[in-house]
Every structure is written in structure tokens, then in C-alpha cells.
PDB file of N, CA and C in Angstrom:
ATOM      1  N   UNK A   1     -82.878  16.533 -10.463  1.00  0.00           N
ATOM      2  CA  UNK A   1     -82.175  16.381  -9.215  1.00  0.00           C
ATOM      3  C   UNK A   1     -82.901  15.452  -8.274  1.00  0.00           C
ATOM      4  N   UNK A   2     -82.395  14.813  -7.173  1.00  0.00           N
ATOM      5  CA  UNK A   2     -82.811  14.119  -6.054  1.00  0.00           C
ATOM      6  C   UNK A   2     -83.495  14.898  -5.385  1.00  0.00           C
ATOM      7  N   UNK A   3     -84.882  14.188  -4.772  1.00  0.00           N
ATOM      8  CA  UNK A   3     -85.609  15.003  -3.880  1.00  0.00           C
ATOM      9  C   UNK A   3     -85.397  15.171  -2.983  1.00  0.00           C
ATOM     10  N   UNK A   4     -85.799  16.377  -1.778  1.00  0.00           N
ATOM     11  CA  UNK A   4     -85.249  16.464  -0.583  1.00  0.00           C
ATOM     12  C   UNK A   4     -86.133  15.423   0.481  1.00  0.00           C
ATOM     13  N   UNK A   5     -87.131  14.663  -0.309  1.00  0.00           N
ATOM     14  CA  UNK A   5     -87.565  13.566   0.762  1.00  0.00           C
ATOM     15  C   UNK A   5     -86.720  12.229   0.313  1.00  0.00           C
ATOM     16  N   UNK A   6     -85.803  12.104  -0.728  1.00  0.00           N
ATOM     17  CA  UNK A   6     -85.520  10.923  -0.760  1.00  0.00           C
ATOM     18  C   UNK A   6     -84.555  10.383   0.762  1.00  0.00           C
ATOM     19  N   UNK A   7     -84.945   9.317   1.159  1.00  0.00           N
ATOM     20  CA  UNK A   7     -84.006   8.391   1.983  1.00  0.00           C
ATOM     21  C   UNK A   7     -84.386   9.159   3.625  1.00  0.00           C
ATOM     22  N   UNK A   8     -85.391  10.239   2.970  1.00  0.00           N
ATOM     23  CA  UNK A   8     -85.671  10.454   4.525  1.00  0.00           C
ATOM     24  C   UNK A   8     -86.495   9.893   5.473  1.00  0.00           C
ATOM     25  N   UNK A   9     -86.551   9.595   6.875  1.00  0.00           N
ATOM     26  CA  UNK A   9     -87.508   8.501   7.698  1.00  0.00           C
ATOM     27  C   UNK A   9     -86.553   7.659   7.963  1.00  0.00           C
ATOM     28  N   UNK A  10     -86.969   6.736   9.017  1.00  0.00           N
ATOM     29  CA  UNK A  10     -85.868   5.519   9.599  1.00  0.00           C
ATOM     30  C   UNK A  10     -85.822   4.821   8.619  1.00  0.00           C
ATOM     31  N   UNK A  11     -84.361   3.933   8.317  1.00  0.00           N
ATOM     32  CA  UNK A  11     -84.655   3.048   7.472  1.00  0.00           C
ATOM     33  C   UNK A  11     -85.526   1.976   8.508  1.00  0.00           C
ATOM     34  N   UNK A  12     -86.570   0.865   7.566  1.00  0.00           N
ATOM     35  CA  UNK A  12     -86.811  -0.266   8.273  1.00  0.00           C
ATOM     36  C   UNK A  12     -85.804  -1.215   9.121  1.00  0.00           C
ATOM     37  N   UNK A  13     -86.451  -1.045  10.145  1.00  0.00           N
ATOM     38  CA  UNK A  13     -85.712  -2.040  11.271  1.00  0.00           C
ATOM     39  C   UNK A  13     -84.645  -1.314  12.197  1.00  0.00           C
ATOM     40  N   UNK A  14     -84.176   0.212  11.596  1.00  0.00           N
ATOM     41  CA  UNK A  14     -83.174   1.078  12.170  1.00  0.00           C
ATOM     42  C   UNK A  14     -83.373   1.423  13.495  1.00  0.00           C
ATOM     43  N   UNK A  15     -84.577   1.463  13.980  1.00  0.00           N
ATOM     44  CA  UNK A  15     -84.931   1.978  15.424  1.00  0.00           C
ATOM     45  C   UNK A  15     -85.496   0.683  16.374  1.00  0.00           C
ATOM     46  N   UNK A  16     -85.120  -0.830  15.240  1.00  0.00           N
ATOM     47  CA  UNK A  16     -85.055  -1.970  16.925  1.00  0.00           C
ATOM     48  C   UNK A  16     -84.393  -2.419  17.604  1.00  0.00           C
ATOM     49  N   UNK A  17     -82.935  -1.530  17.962  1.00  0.00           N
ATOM     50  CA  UNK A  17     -82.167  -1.677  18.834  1.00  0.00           C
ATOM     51  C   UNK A  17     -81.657   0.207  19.055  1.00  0.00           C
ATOM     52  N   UNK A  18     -80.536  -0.176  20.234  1.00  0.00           N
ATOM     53  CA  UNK A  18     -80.091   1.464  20.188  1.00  0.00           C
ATOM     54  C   UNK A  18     -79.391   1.874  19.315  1.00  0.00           C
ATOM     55  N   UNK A  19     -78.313   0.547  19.279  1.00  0.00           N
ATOM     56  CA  UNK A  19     -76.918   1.224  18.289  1.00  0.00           C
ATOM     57  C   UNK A  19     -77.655   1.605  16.701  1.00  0.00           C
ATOM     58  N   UNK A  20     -78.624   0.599  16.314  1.00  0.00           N
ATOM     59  CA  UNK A  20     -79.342   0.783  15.190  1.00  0.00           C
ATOM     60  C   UNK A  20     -80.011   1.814  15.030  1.00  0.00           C
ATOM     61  N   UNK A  21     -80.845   2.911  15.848  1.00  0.00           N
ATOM     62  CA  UNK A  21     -81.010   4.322  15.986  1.00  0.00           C
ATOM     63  C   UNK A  21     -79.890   5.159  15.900  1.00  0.00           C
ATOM     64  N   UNK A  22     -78.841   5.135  16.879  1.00  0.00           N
ATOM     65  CA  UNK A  22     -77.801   5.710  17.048  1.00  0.00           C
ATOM     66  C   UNK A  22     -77.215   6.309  15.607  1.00  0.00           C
ATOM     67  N   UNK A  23     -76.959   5.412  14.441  1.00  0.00           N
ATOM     68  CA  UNK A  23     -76.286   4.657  13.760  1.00  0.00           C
ATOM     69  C   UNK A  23     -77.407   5.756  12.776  1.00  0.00           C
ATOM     70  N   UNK A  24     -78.668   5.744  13.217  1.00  0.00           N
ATOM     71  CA  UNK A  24     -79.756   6.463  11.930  1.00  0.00           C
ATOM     72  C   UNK A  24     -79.638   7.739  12.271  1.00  0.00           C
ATOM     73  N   UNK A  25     -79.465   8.341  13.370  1.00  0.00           N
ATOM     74  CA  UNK A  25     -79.319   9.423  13.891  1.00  0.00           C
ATOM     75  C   UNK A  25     -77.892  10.222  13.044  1.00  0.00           C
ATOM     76  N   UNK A  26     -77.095   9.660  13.115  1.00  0.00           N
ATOM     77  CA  UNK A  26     -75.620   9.972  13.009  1.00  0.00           C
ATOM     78  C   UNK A  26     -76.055  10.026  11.110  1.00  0.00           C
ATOM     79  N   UNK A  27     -76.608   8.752  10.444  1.00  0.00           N
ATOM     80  CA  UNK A  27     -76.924   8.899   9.001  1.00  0.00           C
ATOM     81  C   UNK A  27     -77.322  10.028   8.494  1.00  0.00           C
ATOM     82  N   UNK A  28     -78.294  10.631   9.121  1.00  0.00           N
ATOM     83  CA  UNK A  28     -79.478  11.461   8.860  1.00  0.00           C
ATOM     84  C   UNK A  28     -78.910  12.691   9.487  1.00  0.00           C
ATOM     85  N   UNK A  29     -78.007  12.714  10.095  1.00  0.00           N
ATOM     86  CA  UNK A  29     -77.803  14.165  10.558  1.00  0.00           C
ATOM     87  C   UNK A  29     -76.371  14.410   9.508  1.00  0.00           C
ATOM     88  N   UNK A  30     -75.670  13.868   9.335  1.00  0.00           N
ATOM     89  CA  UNK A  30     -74.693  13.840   8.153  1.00  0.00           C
ATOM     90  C   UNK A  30     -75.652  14.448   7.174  1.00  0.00           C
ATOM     91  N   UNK A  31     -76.285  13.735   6.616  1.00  0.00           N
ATOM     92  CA  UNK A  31     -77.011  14.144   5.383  1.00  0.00           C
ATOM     93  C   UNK A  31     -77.507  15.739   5.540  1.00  0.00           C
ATOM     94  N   UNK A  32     -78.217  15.856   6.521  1.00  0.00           N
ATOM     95  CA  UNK A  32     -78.786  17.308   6.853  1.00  0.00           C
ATOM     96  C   UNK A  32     -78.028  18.080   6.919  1.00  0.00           C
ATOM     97  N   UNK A  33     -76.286  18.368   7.697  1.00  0.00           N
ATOM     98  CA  UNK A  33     -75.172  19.250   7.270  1.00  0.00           C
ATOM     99  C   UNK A  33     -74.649  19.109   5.679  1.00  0.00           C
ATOM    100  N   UNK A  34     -74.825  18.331   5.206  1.00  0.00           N
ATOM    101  CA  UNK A  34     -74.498  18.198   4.179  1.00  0.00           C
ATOM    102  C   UNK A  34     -75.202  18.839   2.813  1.00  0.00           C
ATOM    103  N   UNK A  35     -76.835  18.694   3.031  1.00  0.00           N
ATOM    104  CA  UNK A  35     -77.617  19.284   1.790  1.00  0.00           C
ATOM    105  C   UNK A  35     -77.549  20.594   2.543  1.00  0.00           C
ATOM    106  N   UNK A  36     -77.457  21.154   3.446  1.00  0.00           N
ATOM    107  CA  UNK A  36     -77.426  22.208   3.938  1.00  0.00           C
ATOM    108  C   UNK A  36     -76.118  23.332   3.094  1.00  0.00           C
ATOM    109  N   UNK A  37     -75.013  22.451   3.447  1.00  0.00           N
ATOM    110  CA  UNK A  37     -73.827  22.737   2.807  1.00  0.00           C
ATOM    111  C   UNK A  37     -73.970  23.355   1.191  1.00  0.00           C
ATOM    112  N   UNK A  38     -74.589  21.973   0.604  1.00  0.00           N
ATOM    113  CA  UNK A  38     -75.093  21.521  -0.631  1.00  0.00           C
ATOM    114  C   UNK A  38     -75.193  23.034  -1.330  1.00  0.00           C
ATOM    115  N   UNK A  39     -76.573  23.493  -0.614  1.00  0.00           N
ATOM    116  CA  UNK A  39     -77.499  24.521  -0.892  1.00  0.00           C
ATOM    117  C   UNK A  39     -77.102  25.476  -1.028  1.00  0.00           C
ATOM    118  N   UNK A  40     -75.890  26.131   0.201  1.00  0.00           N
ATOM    119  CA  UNK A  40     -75.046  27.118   0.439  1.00  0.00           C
ATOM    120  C   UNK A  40     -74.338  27.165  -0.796  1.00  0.00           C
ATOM    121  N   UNK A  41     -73.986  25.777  -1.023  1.00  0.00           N
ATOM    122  CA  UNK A  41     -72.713  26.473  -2.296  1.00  0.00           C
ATOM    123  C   UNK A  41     -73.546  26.449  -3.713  1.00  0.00           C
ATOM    124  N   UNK A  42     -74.706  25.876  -3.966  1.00  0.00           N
ATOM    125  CA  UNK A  42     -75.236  26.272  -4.835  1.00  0.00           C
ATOM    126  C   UNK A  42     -75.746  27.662  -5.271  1.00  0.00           C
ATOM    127  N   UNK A  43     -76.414  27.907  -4.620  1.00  0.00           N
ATOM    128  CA  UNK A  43     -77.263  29.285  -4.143  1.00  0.00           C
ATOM    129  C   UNK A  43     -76.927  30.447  -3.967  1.00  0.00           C
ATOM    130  N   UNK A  44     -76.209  30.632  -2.882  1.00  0.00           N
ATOM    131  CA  UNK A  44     -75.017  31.073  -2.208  1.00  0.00           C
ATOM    132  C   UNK A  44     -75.859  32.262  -1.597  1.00  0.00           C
ATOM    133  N   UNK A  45     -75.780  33.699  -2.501  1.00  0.00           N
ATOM    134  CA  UNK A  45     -76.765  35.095  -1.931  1.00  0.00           C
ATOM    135  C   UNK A  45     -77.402  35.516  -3.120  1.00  0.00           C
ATOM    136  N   UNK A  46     -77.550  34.535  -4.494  1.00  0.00           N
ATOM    137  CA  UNK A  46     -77.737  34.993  -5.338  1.00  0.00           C
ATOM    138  C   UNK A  46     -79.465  35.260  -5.487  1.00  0.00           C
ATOM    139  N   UNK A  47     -80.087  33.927  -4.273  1.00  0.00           N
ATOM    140  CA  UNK A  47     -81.643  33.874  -4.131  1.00  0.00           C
ATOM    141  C   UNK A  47     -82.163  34.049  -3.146  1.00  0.00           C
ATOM    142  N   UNK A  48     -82.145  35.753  -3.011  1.00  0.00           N
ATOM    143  CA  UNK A  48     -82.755  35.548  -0.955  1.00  0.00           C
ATOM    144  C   UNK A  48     -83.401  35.005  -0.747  1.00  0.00           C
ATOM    145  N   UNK A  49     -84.822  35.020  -1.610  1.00  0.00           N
ATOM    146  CA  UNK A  49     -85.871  34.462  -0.758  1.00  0.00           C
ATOM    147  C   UNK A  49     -85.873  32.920  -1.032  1.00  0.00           C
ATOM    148  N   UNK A  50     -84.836  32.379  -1.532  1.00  0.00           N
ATOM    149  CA  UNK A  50     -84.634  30.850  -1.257  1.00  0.00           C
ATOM    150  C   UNK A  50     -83.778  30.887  -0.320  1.00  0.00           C
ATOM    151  N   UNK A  51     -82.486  31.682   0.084  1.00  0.00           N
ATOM    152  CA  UNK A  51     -82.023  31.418   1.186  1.00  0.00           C
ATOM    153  C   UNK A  51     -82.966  31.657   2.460  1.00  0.00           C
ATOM    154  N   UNK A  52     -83.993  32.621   2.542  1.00  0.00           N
ATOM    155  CA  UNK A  52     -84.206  32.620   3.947  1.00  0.00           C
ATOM    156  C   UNK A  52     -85.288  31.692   4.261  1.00  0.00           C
ATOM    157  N   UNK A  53     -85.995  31.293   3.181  1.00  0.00           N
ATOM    158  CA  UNK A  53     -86.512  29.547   3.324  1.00  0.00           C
ATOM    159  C   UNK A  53     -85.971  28.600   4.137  1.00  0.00           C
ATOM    160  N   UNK A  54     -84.952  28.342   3.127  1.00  0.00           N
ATOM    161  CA  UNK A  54     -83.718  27.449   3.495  1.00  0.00           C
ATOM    162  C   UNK A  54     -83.457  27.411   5.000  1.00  0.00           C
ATOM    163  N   UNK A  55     -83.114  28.950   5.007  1.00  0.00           N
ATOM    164  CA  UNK A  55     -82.697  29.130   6.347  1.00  0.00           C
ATOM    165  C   UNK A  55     -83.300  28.842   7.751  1.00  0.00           C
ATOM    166  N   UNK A  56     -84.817  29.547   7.277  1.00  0.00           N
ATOM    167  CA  UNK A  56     -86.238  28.752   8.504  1.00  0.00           C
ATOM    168  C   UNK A  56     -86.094  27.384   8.413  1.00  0.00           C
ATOM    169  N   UNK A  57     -85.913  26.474   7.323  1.00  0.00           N
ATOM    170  CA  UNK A  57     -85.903  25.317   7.586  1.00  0.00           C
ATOM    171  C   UNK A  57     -85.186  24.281   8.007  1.00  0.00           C
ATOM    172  N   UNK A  58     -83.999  24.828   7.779  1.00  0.00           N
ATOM    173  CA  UNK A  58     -82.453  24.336   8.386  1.00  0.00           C
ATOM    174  C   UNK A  58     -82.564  24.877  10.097  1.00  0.00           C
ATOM    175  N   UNK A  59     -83.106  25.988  10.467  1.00  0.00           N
ATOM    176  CA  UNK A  59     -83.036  26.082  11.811  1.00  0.00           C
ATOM    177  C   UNK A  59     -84.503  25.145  12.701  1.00  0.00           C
ATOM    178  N   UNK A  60     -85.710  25.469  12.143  1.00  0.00           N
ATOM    179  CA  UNK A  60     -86.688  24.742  12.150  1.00  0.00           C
ATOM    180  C   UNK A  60     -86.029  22.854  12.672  1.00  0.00           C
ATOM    181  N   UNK A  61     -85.267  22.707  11.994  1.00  0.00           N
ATOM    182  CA  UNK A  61     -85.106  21.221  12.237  1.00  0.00           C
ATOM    183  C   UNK A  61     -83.744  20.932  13.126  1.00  0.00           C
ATOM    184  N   UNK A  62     -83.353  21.890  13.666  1.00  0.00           N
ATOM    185  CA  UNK A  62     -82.268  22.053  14.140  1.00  0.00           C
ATOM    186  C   UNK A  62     -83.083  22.102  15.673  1.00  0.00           C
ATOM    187  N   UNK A  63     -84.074  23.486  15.545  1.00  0.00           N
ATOM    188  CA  UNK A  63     -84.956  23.270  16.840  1.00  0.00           C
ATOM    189  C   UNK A  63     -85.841  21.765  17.416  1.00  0.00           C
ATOM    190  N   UNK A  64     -86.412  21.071  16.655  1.00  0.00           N
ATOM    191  CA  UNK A  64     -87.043  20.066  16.399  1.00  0.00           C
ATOM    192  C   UNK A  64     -85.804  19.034  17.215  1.00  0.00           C
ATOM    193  N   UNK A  65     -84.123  18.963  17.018  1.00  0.00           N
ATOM    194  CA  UNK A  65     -83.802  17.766  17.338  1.00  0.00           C
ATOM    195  C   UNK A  65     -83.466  17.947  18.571  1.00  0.00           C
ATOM    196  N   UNK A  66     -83.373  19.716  19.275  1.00  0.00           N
ATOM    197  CA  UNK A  66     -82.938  20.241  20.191  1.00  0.00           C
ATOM    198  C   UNK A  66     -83.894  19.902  21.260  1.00  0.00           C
ATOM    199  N   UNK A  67     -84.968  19.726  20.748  1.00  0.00           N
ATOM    200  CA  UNK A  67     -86.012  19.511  21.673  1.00  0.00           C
ATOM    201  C   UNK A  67     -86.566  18.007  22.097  1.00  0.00           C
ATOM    202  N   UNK A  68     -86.020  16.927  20.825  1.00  0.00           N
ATOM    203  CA  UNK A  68     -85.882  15.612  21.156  1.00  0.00           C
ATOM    204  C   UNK A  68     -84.138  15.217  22.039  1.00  0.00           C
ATOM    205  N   UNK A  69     -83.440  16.147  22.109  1.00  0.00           N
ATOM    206  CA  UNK A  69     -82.831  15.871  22.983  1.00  0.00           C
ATOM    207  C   UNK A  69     -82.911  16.004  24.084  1.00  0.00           C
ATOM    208  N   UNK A  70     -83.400  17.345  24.739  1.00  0.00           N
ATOM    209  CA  UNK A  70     -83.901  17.982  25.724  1.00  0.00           C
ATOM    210  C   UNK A  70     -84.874  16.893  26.663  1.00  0.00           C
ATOM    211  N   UNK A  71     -85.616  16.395  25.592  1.00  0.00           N
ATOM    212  CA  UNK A  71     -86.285  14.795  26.197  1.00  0.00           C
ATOM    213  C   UNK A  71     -86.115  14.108  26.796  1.00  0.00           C
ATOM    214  N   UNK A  72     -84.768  13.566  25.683  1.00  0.00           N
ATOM    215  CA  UNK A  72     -84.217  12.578  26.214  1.00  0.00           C
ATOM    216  C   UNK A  72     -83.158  12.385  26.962  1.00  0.00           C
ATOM    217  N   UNK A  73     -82.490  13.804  27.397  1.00  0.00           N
ATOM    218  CA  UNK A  73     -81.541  13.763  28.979  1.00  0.00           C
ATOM    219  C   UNK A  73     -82.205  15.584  29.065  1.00  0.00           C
ATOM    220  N   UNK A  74     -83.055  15.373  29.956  1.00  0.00           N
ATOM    221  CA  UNK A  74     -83.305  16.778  30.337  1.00  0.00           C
ATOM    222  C   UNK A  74     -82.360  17.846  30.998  1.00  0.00           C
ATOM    223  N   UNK A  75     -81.582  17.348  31.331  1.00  0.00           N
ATOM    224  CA  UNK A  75     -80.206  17.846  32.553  1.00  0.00           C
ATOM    225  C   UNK A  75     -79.106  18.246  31.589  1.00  0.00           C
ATOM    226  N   UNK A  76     -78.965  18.025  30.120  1.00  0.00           N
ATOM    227  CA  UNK A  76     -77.940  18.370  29.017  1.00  0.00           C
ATOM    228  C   UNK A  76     -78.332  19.594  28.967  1.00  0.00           C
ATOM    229  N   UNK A  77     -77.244  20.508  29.206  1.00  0.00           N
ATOM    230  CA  UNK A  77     -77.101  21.950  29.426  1.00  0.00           C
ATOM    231  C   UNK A  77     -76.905  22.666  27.737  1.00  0.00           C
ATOM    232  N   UNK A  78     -76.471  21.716  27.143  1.00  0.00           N
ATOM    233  CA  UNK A  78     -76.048  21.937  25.486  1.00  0.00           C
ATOM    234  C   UNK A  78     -77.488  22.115  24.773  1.00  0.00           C
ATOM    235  N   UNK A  79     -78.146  20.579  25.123  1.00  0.00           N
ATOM    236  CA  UNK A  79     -79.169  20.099  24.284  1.00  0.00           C
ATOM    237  C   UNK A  79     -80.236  21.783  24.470  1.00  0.00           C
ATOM    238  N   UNK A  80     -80.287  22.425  26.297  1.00  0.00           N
ATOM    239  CA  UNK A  80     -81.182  23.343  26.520  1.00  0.00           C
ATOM    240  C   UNK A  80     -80.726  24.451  26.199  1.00  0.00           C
ATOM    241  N   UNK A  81     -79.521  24.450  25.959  1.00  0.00           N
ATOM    242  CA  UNK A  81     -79.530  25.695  25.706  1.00  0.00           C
ATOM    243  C   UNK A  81     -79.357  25.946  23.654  1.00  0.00           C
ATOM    244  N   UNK A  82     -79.560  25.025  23.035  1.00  0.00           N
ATOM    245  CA  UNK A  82     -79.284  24.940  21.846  1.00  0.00           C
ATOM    246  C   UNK A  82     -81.255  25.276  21.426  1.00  0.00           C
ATOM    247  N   UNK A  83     -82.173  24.826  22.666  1.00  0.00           N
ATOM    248  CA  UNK A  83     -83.880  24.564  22.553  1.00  0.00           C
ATOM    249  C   UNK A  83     -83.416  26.257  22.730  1.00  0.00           C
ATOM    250  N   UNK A  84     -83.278  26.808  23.822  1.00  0.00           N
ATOM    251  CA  UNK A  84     -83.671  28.057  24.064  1.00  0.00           C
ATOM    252  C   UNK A  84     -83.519  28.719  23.240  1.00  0.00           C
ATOM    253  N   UNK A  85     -82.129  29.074  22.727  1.00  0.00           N
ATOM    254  CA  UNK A  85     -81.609  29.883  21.254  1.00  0.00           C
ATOM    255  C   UNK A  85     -82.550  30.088  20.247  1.00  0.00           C
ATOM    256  N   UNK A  86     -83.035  28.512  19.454  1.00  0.00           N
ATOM    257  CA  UNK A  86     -84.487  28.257  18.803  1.00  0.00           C
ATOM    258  C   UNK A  86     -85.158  28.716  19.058  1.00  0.00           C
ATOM    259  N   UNK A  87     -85.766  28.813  19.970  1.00  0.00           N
ATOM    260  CA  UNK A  87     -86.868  29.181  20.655  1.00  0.00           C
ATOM    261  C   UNK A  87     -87.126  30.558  20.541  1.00  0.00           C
ATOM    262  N   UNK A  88     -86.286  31.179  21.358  1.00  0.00           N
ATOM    263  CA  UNK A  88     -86.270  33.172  20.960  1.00  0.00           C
ATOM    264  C   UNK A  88     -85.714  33.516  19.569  1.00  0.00           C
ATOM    265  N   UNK A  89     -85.270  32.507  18.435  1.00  0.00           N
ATOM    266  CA  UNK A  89     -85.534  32.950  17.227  1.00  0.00           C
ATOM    267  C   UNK A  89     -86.462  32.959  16.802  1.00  0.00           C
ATOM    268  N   UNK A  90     -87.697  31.785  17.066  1.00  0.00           N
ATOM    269  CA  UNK A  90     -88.827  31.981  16.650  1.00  0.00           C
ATOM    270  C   UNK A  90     -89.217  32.713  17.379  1.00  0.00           C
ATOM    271  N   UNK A  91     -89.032  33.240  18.452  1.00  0.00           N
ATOM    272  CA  UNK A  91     -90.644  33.850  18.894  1.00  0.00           C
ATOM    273  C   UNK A  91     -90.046  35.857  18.163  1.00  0.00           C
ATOM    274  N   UNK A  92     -88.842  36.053  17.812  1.00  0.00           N
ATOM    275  CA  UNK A  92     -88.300  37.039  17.507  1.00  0.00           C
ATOM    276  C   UNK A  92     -88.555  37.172  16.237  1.00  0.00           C
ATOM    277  N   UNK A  93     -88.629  36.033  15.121  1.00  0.00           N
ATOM    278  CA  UNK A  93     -89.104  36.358  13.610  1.00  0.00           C
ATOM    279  C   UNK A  93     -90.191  35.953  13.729  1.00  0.00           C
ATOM    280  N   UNK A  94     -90.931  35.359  14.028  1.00  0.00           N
ATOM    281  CA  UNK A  94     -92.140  35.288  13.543  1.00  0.00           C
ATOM    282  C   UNK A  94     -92.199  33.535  12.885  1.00  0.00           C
ATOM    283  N   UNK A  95     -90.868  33.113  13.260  1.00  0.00           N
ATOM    284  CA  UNK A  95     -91.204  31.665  12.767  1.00  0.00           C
ATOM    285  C   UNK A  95     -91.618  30.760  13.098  1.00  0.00           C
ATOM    286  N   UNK A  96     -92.142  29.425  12.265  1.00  0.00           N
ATOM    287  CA  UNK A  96     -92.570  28.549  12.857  1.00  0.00           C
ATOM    288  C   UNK A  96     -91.987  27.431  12.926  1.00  0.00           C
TER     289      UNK A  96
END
């Protein structure tokens, strides 16, 4: 199978303009609902302890973009309240 690092990282040159970020943003977050998806229908409940992997890590990076948004318009009520949610999941499981 394909690795879960293939094609991941900016492509070269993707982040020297905006629309060209924009454009990597929108790539890369497709992809991430998607192997997410992927996983679900592979997997499904048959492997807990691969789903709840999965699961820290799918939210893990979910927190991660919540918080580069939060950045980058601090006043987005979505972006903070999508950080906060994250936030008291980890501090409630124990994740990182």
C-alpha cells in the first residue's frame, strides 16, 4: 500500500504566493478527509486499538490546523471554538 507520508509537505514552490498555499491547503485537507474516510471503511470496529490511534491522530491534526487558524484571524469564532473543543479533549483523555 501507499504510505501515509507519501505527497505529504508543501509541494515545492506551493507556499510563494497565496492562491498557491490556498490551493495546498484545500489539496492536503481533501486528502486528510479522505484517508480518514479511507480507514473508516477499511477497518471499520473490527480493530480498536487501530481505531483509537487513528482516532488521536485524525483529531490531533484537526487540533493542530485549529490552532493555525486561530493565528491567522484570531477573531474567527469557528476557528476558536473548533481550538477549544481540541483542547478539553486532550486535556480530558490524556492526549497529546
Amino acid at each position: 500500500g501507499r504510505s501515509l507520508d507519501a505527497g505529504s509537505g508543501p509541494r515545492r514552490g506551493a507556499l510563494s504566493d497565496p492562491l498557491g498555499a490556498a490551493a495546498e491547503v484545500q489539496r492536503t485537507g481533501t486528502a486528510y478527509v479522505a484517508a480518514v474516510a479511507h480507514f473508516r471503511a477499511v477497518v471499520g470496529d473490527s480493530a480498536p486499538g487501530a481505531v483509537a490511534q487513528a482516532r488521536e491522530v485524525a483529531l490531533a491534526a484537526v487540533h493542530g490546523a485549529a490552532f493555525e487558524l486561530a493565528r491567522l484571524h484570531p477573531e474567527d469564532p469557528t476557528a476558536r471554538e473548533i481550538l477549544v473543543l481540541a483542547r478539553d479533549h486532550r486535556r480530558t483523555t490524556g492526549a497529546r
